[in-house]
Protein backbone atom coordinates (compact mmCIF):
# COMPACT_ATOMS: atom_id res chain seq x y z
CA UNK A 1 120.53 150.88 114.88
CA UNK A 2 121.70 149.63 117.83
CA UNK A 3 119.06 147.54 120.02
CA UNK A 4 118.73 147.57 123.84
CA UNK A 5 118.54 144.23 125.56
CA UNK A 6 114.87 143.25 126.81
CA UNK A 7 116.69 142.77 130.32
CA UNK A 8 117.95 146.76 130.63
CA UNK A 9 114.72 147.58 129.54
CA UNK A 10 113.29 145.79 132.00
CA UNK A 11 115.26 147.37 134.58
CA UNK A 12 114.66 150.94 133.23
CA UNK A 13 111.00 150.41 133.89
CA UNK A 14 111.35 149.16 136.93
CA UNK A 15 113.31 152.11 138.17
CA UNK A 16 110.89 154.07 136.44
CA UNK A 17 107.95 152.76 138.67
CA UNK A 18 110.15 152.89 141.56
CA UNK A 19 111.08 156.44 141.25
CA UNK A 20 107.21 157.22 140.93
CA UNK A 21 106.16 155.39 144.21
CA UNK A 22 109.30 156.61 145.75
CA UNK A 23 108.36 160.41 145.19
CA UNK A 24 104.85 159.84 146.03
CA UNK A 25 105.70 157.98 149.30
CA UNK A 26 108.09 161.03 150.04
CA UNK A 27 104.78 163.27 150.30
CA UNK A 28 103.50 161.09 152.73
CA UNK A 29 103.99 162.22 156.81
CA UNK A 30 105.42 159.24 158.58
CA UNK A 31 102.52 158.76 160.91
CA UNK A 32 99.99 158.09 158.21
CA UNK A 33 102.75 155.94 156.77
CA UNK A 34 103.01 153.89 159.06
CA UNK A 35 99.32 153.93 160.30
CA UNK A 36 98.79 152.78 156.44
CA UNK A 37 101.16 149.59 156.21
CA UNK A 38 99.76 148.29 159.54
CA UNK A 39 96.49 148.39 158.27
CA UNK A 40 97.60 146.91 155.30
CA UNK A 41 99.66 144.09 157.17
CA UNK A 42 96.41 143.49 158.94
CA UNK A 43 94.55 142.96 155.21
CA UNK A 44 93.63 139.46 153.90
CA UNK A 45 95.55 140.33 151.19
CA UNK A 46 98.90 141.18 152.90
CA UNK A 47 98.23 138.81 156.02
CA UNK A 48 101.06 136.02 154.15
CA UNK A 49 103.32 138.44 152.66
CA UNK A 50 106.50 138.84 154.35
CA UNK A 51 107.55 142.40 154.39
CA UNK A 52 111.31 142.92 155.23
CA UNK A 53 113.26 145.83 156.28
CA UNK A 54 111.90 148.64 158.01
CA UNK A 55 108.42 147.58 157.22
CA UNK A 56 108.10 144.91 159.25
CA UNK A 57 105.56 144.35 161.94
CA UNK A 58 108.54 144.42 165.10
CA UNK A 59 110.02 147.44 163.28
CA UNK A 60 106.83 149.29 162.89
CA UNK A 61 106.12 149.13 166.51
CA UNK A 62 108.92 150.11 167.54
CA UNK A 63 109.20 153.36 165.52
CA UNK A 64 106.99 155.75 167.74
CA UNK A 65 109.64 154.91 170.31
CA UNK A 66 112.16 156.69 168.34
CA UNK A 67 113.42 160.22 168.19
CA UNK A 68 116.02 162.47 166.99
CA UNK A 69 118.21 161.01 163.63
CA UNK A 70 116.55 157.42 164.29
CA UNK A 71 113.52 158.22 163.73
CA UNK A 72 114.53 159.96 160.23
CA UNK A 73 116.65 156.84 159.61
CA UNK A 74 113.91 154.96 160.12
CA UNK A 75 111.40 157.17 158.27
CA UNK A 76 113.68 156.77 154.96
CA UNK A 77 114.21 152.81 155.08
CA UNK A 78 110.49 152.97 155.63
CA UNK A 79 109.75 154.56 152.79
CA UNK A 80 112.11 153.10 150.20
CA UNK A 81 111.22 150.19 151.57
CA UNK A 82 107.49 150.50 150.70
CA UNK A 83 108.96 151.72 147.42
CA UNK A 84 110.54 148.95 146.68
CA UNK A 85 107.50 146.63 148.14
CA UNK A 86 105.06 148.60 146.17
CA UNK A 87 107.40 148.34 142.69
CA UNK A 88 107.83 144.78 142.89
CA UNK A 89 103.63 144.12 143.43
CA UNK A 90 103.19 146.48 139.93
CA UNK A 91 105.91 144.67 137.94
CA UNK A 92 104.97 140.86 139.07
CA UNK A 93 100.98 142.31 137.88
CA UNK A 94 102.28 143.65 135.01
CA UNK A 95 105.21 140.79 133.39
CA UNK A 96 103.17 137.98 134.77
CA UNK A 97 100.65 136.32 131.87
CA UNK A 98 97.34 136.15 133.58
CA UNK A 99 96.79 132.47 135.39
CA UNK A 100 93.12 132.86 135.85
CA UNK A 101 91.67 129.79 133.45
CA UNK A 102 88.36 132.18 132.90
CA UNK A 103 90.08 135.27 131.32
CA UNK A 104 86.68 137.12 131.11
CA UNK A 105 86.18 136.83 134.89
CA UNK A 106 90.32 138.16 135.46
CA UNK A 107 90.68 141.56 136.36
CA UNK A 108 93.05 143.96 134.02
CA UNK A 109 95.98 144.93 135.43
CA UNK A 110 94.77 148.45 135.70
CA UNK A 111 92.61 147.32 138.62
CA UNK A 112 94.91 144.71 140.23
CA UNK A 113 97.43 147.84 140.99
CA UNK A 114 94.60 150.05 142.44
CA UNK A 115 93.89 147.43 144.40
CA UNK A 116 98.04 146.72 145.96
CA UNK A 117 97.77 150.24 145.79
CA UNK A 118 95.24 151.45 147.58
CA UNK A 119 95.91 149.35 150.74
CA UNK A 120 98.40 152.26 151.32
CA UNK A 121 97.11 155.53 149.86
CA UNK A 122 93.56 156.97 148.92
CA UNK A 123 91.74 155.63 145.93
CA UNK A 124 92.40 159.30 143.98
CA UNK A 125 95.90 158.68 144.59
CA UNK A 126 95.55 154.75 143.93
CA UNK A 127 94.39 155.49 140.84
CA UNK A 128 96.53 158.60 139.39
CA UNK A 129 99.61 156.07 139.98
CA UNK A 130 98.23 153.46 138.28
CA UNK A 131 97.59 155.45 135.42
CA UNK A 132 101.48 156.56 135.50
CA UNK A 133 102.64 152.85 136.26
CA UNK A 134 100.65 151.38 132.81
CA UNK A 135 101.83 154.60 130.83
CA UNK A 136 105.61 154.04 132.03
CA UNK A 137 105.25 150.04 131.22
CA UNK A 138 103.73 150.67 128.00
CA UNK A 139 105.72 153.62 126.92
CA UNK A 140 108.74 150.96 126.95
CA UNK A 141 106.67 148.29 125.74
CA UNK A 142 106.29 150.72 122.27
CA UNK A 143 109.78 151.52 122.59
CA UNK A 144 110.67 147.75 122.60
CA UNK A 145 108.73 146.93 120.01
CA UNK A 146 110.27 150.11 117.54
CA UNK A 147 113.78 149.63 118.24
CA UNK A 148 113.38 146.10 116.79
């Protein structure tokens, strides 16, 4: 039996979680896109995070100045940017051991996704993905742990 290394498995997941945020942020109409990740710039939580790309704060207000194949340009870096953004929150939550010193007073990962996630989308929807981002992660946890 030939074993995968922990790295590509890694990767797969991520993609995984990617490809999940990615189709879900496809669903979303620009507009509430981008009404979403201003109001989530504007969050304590988000306040020090420096979002690249398309998602920054000078891109973002320039968008509803665009038109025509622009605008589309700028509605797909938008989005796989937020993808990305989004993917990178779940997996740092998710490979990260817990630093809190009190672990009965840290929140499970469950909840630390609904709340990255939910400073962009609804709670329902919050929620639904972070159900699919632990059952991706854990399906190749188990599959990790059997192909050894």
């Amino acid at each position: 039996m030939q074993t995968i290394p922990l790295q590509t498995q890694t990767c797969n997941k991520k993609q995984a979680i990617y490809n999940l945020f990615a189709a879900y942020i496809h669903t979303i109409p620009l507009e509430d896109l981008i009404e979403s990740v201003e109001r989530a710039r504007l969050d304590a939580k988000l306040r020090y995070v420096v979002i690249y790309g398309a998602a920054c704060s000078y891109c973002l207000s320039r968008a509803k100045r665009l038109n025509g194949s622009y605008l589309r340009t700028f509605a797909v870096e938008l989005k796989e940017q937020l993808a990305q953004t989004l993917t990178e929150f779940a997996m740092s939550i998710l490979v990260e051991p817990r630093r809190h010193l009190d672990m009965e007073t840290a929140e499970p990962p469950f909840r630390q996704i609904i709340d990255v996630l939910r400073q962009v989308m609804c709670i329902h929807d919050a929620e639904k993905l972070a159900i699919s981002v632990l059952e991706i992660y854990d399906d190749g946890y188990h599959e990790e742990r059997t192909s050894k």
